[in-house]
Protein backbone atom coordinates (compact mmCIF):
# COMPACT_ATOMS: atom_id res chain seq x y z
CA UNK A 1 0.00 0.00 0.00
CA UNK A 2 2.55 2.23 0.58
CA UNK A 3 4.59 1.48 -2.57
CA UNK A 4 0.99 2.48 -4.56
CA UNK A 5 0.58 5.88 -2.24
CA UNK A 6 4.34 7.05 -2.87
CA UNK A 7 3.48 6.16 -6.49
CA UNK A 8 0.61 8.33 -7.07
CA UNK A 9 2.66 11.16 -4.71
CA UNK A 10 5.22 11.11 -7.90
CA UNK A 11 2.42 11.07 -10.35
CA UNK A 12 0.87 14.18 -8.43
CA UNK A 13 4.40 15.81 -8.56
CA UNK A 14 4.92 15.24 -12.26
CA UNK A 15 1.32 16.71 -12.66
CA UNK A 16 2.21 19.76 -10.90
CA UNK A 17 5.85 20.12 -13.07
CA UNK A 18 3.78 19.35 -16.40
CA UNK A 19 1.25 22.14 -15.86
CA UNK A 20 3.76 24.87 -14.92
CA UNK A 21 6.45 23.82 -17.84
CA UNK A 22 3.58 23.88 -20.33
CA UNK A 23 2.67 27.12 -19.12
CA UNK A 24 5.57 29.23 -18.90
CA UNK A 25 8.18 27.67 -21.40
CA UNK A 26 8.72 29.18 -24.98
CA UNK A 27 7.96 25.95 -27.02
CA UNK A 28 8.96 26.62 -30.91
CA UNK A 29 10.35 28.77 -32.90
CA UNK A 30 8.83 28.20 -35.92
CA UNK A 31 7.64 31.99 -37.92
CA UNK A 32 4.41 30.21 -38.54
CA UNK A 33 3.33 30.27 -35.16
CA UNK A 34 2.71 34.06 -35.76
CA UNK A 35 -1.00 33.33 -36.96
CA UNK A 36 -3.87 32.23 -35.09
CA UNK A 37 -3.28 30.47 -31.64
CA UNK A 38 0.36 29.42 -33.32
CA UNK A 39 1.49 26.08 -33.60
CA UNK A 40 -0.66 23.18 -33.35
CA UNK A 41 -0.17 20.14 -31.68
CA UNK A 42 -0.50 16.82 -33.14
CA UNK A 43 -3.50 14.69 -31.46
CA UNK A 44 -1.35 11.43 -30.57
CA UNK A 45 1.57 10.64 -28.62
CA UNK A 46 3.26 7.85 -27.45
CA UNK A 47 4.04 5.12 -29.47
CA UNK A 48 2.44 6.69 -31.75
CA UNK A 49 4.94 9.05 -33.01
CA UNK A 50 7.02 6.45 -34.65
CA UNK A 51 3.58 5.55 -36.82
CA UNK A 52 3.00 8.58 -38.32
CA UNK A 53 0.24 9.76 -35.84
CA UNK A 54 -1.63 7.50 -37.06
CA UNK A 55 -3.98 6.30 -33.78
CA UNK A 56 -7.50 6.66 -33.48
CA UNK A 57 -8.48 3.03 -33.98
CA UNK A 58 -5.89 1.39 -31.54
CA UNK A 59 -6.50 -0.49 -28.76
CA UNK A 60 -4.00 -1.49 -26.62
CA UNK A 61 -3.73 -2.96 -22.73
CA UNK A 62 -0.72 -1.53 -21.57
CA UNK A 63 -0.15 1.90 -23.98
CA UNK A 64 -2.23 5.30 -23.08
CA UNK A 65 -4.36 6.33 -26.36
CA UNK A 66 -5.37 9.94 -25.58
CA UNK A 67 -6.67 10.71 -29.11
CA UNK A 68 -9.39 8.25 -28.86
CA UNK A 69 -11.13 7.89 -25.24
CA UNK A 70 -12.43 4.30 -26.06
CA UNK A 71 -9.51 2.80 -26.32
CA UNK A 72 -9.12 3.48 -22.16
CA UNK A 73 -11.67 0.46 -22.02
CA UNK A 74 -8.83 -1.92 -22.89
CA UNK A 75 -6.13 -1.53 -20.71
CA UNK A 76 -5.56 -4.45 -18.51
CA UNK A 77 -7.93 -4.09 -15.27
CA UNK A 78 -5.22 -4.92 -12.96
CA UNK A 79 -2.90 -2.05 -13.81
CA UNK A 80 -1.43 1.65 -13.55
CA UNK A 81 0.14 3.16 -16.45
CA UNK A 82 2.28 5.94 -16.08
CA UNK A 83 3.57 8.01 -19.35
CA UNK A 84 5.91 10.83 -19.87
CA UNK A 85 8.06 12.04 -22.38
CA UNK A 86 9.60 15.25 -24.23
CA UNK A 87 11.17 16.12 -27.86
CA UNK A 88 13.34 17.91 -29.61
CA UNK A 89 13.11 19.80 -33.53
CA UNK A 90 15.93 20.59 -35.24
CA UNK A 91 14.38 23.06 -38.22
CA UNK A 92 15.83 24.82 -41.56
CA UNK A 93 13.67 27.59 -42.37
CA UNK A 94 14.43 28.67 -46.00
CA UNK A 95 12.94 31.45 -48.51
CA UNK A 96 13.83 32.93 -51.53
CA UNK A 97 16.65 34.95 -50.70
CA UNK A 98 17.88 33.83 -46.76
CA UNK A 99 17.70 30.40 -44.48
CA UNK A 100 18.41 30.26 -40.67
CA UNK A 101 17.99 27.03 -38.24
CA UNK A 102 16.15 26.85 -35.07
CA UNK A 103 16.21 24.07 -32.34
CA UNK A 104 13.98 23.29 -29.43
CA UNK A 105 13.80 20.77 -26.82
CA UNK A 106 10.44 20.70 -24.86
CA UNK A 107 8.26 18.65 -22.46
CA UNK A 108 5.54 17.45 -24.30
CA UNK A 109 3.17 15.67 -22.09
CA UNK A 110 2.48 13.72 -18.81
CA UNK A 111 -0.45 10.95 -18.66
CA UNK A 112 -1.75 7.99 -16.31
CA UNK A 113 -4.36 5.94 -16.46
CA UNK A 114 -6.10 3.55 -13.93
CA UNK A 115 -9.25 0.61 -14.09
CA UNK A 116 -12.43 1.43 -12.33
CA UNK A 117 -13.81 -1.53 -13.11
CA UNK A 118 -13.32 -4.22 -15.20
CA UNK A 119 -15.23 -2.46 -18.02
CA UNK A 120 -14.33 0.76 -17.21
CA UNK A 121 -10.71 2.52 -16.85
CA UNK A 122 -9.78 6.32 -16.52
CA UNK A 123 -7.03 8.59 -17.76
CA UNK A 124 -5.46 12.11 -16.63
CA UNK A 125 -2.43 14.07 -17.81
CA UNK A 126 -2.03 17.07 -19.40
CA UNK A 127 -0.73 18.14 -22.35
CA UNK A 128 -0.06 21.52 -25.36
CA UNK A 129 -2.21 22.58 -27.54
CA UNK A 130 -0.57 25.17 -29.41
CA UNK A 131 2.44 27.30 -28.92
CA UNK A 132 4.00 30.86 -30.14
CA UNK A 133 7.63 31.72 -30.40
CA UNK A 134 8.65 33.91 -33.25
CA UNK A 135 10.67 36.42 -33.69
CA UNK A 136 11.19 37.93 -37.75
CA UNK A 137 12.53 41.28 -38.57
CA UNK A 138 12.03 42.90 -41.91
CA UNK A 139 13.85 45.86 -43.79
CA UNK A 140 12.19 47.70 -46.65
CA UNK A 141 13.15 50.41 -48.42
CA UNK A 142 9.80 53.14 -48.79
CA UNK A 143 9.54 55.82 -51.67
CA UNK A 144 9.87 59.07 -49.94
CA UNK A 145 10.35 58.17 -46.67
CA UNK A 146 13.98 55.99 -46.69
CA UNK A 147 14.31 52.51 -44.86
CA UNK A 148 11.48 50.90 -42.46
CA UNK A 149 12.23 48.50 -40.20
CA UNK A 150 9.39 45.85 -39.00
CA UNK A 151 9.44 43.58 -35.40
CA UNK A 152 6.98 40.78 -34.79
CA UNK A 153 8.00 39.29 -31.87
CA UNK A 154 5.43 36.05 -30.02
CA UNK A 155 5.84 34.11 -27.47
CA UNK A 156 3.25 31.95 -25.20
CA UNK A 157 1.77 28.36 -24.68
CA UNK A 158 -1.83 27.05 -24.55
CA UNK A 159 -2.17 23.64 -22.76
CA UNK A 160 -4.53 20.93 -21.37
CA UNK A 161 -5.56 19.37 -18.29
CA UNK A 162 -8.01 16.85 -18.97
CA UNK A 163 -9.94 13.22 -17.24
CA UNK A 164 -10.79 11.29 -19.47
CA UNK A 165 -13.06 7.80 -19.08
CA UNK A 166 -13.58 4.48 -21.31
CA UNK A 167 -16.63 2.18 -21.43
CA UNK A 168 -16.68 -1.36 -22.61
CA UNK A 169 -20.23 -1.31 -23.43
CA UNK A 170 -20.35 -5.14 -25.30
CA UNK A 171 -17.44 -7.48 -25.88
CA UNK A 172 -17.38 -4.97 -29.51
CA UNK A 173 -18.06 -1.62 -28.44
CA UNK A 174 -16.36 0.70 -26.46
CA UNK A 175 -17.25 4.64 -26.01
CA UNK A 176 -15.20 7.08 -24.50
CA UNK A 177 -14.98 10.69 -23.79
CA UNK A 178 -12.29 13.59 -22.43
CA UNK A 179 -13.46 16.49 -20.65
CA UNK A 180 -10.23 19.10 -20.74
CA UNK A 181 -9.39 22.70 -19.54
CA UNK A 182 -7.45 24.90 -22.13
CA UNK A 183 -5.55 27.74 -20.07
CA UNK A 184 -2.38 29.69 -20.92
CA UNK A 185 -1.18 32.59 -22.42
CA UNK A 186 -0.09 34.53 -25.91
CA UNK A 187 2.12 37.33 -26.34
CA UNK A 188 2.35 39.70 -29.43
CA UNK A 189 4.56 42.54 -30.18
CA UNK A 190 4.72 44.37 -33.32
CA UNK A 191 6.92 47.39 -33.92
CA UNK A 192 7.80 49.76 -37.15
CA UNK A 193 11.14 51.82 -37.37
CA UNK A 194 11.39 54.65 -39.33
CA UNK A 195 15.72 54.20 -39.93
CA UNK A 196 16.38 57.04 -41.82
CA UNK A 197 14.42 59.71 -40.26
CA UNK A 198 14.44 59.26 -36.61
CA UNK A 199 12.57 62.06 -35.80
CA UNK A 200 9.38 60.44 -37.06
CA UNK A 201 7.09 58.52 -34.93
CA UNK A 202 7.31 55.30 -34.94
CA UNK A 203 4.36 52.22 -33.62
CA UNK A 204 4.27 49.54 -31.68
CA UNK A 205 2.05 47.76 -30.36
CA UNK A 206 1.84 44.52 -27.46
CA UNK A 207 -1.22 42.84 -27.81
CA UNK A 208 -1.84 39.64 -24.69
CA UNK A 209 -4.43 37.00 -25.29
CA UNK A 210 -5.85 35.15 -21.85
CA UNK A 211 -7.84 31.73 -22.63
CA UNK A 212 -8.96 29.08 -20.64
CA UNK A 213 -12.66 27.60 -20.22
CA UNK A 214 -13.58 23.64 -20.71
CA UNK A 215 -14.21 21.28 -23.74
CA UNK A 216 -14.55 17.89 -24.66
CA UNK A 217 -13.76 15.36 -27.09
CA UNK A 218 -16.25 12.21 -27.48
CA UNK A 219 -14.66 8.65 -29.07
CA UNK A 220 -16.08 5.33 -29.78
CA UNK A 221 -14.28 2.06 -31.23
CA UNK A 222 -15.86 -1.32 -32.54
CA UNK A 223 -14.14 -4.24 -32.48
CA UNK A 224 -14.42 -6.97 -35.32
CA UNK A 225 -12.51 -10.27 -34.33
CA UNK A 226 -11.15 -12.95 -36.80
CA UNK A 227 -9.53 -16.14 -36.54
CA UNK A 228 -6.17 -16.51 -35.40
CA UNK A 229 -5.98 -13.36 -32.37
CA UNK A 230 -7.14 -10.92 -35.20
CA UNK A 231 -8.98 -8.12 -34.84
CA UNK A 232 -10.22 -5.05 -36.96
CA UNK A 233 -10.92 -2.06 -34.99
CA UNK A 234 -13.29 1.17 -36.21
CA UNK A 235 -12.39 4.19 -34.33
CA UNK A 236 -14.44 7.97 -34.63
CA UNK A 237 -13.89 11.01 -32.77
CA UNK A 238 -15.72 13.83 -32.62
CA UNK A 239 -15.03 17.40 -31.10
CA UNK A 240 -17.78 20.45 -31.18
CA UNK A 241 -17.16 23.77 -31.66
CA UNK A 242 -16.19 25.42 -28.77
CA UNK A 243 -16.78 29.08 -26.76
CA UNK A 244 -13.40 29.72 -24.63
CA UNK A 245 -13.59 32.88 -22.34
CA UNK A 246 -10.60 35.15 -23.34
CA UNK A 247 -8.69 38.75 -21.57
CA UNK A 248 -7.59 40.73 -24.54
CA UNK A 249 -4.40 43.67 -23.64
CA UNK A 250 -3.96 45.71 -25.86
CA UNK A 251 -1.04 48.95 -25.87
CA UNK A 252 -0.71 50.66 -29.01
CA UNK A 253 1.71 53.55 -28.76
CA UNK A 254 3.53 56.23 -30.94
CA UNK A 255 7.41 55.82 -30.45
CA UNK A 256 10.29 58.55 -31.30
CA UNK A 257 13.91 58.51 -30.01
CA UNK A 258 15.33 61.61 -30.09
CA UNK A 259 18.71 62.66 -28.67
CA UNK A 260 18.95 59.64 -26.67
CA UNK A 261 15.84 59.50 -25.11
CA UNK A 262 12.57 57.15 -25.72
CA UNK A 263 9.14 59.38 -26.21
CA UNK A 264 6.15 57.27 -26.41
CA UNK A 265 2.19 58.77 -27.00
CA UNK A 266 -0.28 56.33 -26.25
CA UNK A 267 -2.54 55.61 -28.67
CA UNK A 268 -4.90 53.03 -27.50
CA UNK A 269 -5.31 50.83 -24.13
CA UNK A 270 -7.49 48.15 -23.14
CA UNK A 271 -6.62 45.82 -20.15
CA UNK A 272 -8.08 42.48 -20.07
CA UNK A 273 -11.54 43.10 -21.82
CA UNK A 274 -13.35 39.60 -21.57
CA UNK A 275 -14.24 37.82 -24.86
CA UNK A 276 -14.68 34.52 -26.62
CA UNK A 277 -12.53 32.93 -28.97
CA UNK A 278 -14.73 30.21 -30.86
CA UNK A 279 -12.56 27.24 -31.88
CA UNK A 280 -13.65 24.20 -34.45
CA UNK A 281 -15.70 21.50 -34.13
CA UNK A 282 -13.56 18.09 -35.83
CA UNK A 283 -13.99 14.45 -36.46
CA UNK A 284 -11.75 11.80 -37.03
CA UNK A 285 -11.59 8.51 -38.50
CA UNK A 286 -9.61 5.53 -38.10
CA UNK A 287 -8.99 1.84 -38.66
CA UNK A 288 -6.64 -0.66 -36.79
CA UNK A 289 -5.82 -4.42 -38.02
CA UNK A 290 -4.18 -6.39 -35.42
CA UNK A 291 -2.68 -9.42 -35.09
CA UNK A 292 -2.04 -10.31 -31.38
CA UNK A 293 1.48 -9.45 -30.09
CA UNK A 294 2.63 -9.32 -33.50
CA UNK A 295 1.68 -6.85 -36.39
CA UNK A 296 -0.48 -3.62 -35.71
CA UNK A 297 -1.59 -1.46 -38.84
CA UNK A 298 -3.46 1.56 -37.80
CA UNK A 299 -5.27 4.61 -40.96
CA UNK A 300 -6.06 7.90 -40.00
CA UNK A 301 -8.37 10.49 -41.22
CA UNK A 302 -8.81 13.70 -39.19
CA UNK A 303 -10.80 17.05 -40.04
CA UNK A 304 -10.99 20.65 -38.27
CA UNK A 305 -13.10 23.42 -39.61
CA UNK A 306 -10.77 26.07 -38.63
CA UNK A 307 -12.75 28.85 -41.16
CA UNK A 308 -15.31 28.63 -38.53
CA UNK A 309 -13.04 29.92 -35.56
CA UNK A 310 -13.86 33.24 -34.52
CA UNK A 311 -11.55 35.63 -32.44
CA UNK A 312 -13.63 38.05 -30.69
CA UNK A 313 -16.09 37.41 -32.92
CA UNK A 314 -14.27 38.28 -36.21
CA UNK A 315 -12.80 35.85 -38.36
CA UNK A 316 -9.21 35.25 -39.06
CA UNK A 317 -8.69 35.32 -42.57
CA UNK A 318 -5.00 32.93 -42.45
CA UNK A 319 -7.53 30.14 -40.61
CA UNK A 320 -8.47 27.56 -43.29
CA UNK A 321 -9.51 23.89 -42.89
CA UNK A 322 -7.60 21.08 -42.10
CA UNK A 323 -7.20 17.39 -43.14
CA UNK A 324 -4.49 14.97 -41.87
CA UNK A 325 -4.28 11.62 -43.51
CA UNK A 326 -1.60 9.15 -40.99
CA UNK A 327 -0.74 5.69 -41.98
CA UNK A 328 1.41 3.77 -39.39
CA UNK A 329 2.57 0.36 -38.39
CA UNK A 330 4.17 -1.61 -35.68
CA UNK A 331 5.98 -5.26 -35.94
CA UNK A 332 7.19 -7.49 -33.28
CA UNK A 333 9.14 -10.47 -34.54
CA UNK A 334 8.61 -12.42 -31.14
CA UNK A 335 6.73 -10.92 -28.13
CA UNK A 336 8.06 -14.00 -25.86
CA UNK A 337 11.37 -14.32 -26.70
CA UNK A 338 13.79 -15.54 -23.99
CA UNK A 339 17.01 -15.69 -25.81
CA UNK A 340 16.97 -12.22 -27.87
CA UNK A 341 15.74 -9.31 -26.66
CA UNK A 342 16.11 -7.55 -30.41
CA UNK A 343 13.02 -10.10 -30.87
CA UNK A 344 10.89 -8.14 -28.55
CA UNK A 345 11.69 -4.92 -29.95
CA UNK A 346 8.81 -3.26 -31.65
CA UNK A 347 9.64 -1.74 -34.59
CA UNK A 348 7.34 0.85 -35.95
CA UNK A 349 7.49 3.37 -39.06
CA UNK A 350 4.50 5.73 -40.45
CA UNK A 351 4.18 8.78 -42.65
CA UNK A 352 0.99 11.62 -42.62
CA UNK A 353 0.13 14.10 -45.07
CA UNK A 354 -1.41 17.79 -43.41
CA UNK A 355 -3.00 20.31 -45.37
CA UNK A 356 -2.88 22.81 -42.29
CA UNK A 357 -5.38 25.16 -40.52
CA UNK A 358 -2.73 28.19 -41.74
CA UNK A 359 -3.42 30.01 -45.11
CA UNK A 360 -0.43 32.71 -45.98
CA UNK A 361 -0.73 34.86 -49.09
CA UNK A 362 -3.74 32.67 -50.56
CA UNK A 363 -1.14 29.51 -50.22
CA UNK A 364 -2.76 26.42 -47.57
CA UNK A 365 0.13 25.39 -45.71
CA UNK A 366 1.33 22.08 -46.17
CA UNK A 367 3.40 19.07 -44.82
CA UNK A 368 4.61 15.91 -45.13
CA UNK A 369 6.23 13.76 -42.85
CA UNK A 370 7.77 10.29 -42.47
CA UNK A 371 8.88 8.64 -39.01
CA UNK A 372 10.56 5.60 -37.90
CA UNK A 373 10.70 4.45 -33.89
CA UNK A 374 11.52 1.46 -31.52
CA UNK A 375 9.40 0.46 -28.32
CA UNK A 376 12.68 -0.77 -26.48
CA UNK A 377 10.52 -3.45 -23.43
CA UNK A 378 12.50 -3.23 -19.91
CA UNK A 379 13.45 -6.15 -18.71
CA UNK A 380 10.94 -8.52 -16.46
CA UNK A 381 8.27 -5.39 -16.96
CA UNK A 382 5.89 -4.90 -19.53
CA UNK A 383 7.12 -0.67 -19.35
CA UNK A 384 8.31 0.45 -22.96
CA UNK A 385 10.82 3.02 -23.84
CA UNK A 386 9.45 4.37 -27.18
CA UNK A 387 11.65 5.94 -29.18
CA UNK A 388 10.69 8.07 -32.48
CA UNK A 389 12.55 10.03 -35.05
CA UNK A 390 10.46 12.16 -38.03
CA UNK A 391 11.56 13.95 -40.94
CA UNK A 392 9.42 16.34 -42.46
CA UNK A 393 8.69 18.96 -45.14
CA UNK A 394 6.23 22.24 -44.15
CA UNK A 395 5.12 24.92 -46.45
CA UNK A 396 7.15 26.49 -49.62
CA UNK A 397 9.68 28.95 -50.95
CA UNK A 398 6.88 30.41 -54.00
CA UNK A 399 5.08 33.19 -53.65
CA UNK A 400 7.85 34.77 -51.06
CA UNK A 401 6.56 31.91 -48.48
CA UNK A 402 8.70 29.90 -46.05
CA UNK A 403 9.67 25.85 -46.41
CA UNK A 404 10.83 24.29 -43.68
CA UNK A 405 12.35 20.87 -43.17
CA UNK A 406 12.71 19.27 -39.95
CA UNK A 407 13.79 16.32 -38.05
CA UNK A 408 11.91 15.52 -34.83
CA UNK A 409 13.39 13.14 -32.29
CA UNK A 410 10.92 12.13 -29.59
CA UNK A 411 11.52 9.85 -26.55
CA UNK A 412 8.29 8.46 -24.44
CA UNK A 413 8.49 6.31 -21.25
CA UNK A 414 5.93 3.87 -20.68
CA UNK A 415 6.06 3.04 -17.13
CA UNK A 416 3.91 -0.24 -16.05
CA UNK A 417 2.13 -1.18 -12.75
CA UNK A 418 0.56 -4.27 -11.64
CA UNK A 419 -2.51 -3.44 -9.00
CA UNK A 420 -4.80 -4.93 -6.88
CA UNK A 421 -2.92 -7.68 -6.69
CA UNK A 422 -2.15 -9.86 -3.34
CA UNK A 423 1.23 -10.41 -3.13
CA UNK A 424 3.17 -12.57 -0.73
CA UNK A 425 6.25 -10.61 -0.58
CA UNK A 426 6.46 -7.48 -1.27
């Protein structure tokens, strides 16, 4: 008993250190997080970033599926999962004219999940949604008035804290849903520099966007079983569209230096005006084939309706709708092997295509991505270390636009926990 108390003590504590490092930390610095809420967060994690994302019909008794609430229903009744795990991007941002490379190393999220009953199991954790980190400066020479300078500057992290709950409802079908909080903060600053006559006013303007309110994300899974431990799983989510109370700052200010001194006139001030930003409803669709403790090939099909979102009840014209198609797979040459552990290795690979929620200069942005991973067992456990690397294409160099290529490393720990059982020794 007390091995299970100082165990959920550590799962409190990495609860606590999740929620305040999604908060405060500086996640990306990609330029496209300038529009919107920033970047986007894939749905999945785990295991399955070495599959391409690819998730929302997979079941699986000792593995947390967050993208699909269902799948909770299956995880073995006698146990405590415990997951955790961080990446790092290493990006090439390249135009026309100039290229530069960022790299970032963040947490990425904390989960656990627990049985109720033997039908029933539940999940918590939390988790990003989106983050900002930017920071672009532009020079432009201006008929009649000399050279302009231009600052956009971002930073901030939205996040969630959700419970989640599965149902085995028959031997087939299995419903779930996630209730979540979305909290956190964005920061814009944009500036304009007049270089050659500094004794002209120049703007800026920082601009601070509050959110947080509740939401929730439904799931359901059927299972059709074949000879042989094979199974072929249907998985659906669906999300509404969403109110979210928001605080808008805003400081917009005229800006001369003269003679070594900063002279600002405000222009215009509002301090945390309550609002609603209205995010998309989206549905996804998915489809597992299994073959017990040895093959797993999972299909993905997701949707937003991001040209529905509304910020303070205007729409943002770079939103556009978004489609993800994932395709993954995992292989385990022998699940019970005693004399190699290279045997029990699963070995996974996937690729997805995303035509993304962000539209720049008319132009949907789009990527492409391929990844490769390893779900390492530890030894006399059923815990996994999963291990995931992705390379990736985003966006384009025409039309003055941005590409950038990337290679994502992830790393995921899988930590197992046999309950409610009576032990002899412990």
């Amino acid at each position: 008993m007390l091995r299970k108390l100082r165990g959920i003590f550590i799962s409190g504590l990495f609860i606590v250190i999740g929620l305040t490092s999604s908060a405060q930390n500086n996640n990306t610095s990609s330029p496209f997080s300038r529009f919107g809420l920033g970047d986007l967060h894939p749905y999945s994690y785990g295991r399955f970033a070495g599959m391409g994302g690819a998730s929302l019909g997979s079941r699986h008794q000792v593995q947390i599926n967050t993208a699909n609430p269902a799948s909770y229903g299956a995880i073995d009744s006698l146990s405590f999962i415990f997951e955790f795990g961080a990446d790092g991007r290493i990006s090439e941002y390249k135009s026309e004219t100039n290229k530069f490379t960022t790299n970032d190393f963040n947490f990425r999220y904390f989960s656990f999940s627990f049985p109720v009953t033997r039908w029933a199991a539940a999940t918590m954790g939390v988790s990003p949604y989106a983050d900002k980190g930017y920071e672009i400066y532009v020079e432009e020479n201006e008929p009649g008035i000399g050279r302009v300078g231009y600052s956009y500057f971002g930073t901030g992290t939205l996040s969630k804290a959700y419970f989640g709950a599965g149902f085995n409802l028959t031997d087939a079908l299995s419903v779930g849903a996630n209730v979540y909080y979305l909290f956190g903060t964005l920061n814009q600053n944009n500036s304009i520099y007049f270089i050659d006559d500094q004794e002209q006013y120049g703007f800026s303007e920082t601009e601070q966007t509050r959110l947080r309110d509740f939401a929730y994300l439904l799931g359901a899974q059927y299972d059709i079983k074949f000879k042989n431990n094979q199974f072929l799983t249907l998985g659906v989510t669906f999300e509404k569209k969403a109110n979210f109370t928001a605080f808008h700052t805003l400081n917009q200010q005229k800006v001369l230096n003269y003679a070594g001194s900063v002279l600002t006139d405000s222009i215009k001030t509002i301090i945390d005006d309550p609002g609603k930003i209205q995010l998309p409803s989206s549905f996804g669709v998915g489809v597992s084939y299994t073959r017990l403790n040895k093959l797993e090939v999972n299909a993905d099909y997701y949707f937003s309706k991001w040209s529905d979102a509304r910020f303070y009840g205007s729409a943002v014209p770079e939103l556009t709708n978004q489609t993800r198609i994932s395709l993954g797979a995992e292989y385990i040459p022998e699940e019970a092997s005693i004399r190699s552990y290279f045997k029990r290795v699963r070995y996974r690979a996937g690729f997805h295509i995303d035509k993304s929620h962000l539209k720049i200069n008319n132009q949907q942005l789009n990527e492409t991505g391929m990844s490769f991973g390893v779900g390492l067992p530890v030894t006399r456990s059923k815990s996994t270390i999963n291990l995931a690397v992705e390379f990736g294409r985003r966006g384009t160099i025409k039309d003055n636009l941005i590409r950038e290529n990337y290679t994502k490393i992830s790393l995921y720990l899988n930590l197992f926990d046999r309950w409610f059982v009576q032990r002899k020794f412990d």
